[in-house]
Protein backbone atom coordinates (compact mmCIF):
# COMPACT_ATOMS: atom_id res chain seq x y z
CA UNK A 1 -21.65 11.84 20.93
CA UNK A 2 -18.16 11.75 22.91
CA UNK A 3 -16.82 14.93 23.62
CA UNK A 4 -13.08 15.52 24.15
CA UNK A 5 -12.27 16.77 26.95
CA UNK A 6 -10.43 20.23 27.51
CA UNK A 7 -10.86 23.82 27.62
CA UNK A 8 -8.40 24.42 24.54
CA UNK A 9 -9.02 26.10 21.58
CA UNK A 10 -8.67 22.64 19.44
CA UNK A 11 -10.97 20.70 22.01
CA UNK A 12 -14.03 23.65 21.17
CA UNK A 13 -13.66 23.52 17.80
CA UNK A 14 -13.74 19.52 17.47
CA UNK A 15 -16.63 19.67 19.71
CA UNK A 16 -18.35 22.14 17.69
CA UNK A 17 -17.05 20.40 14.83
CA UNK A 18 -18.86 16.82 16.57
CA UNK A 19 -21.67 18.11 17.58
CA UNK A 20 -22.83 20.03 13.38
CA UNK A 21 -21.88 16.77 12.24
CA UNK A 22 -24.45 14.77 14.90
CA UNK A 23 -26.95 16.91 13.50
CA UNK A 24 -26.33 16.74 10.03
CA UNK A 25 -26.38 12.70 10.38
CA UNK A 26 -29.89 12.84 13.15
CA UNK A 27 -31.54 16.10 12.46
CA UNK A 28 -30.85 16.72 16.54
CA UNK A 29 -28.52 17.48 18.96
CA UNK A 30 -28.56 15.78 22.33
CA UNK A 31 -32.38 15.98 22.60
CA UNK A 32 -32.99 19.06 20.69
CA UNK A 33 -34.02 19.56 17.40
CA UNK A 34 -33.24 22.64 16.36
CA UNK A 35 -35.52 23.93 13.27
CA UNK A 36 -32.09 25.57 11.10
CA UNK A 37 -28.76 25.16 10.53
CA UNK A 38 -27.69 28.65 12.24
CA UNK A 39 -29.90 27.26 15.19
CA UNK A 40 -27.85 24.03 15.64
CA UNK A 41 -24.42 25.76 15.39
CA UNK A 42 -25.64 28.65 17.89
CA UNK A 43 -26.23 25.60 20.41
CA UNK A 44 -22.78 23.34 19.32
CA UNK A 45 -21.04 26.48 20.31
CA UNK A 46 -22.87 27.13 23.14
CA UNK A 47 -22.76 23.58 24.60
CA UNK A 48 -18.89 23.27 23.81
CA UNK A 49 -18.29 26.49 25.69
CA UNK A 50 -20.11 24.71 28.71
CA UNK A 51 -17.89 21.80 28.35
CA UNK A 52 -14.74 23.85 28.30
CA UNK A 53 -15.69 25.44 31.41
CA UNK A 54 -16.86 22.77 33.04
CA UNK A 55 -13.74 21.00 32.14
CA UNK A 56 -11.44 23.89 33.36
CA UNK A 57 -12.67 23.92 36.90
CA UNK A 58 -11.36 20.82 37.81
């Protein structure tokens, strides 16, 4: 699951985008396994938002 890079608006959404799609395809994302749909897209935001500001500080 490559991530792009990049604390733009474009970069969150195709991460979030990614990440629904990962878990559509594997029932998990990363190594969770989140029970719902509205679970999984709670934590694709979440973990996009982390990237992004991760990203930004360097």
């Amino acid at each position: 699951m490559p991530l792009k890079p990049g604390a733009s608006k474009a970069a969150i959404t195709y991460n979030i985008k990614t990440l629904i799609e990962d878990y559509k395809r594997r029932g998990a994302i990363g190594t969770s396994h989140p029970k719902s749909t509205a679970k999984a897209r709670k934590q694709a935001v979440a973990i996009s938002l982390s990237k992004a500001k991760r990203d930004s500080r360097t």
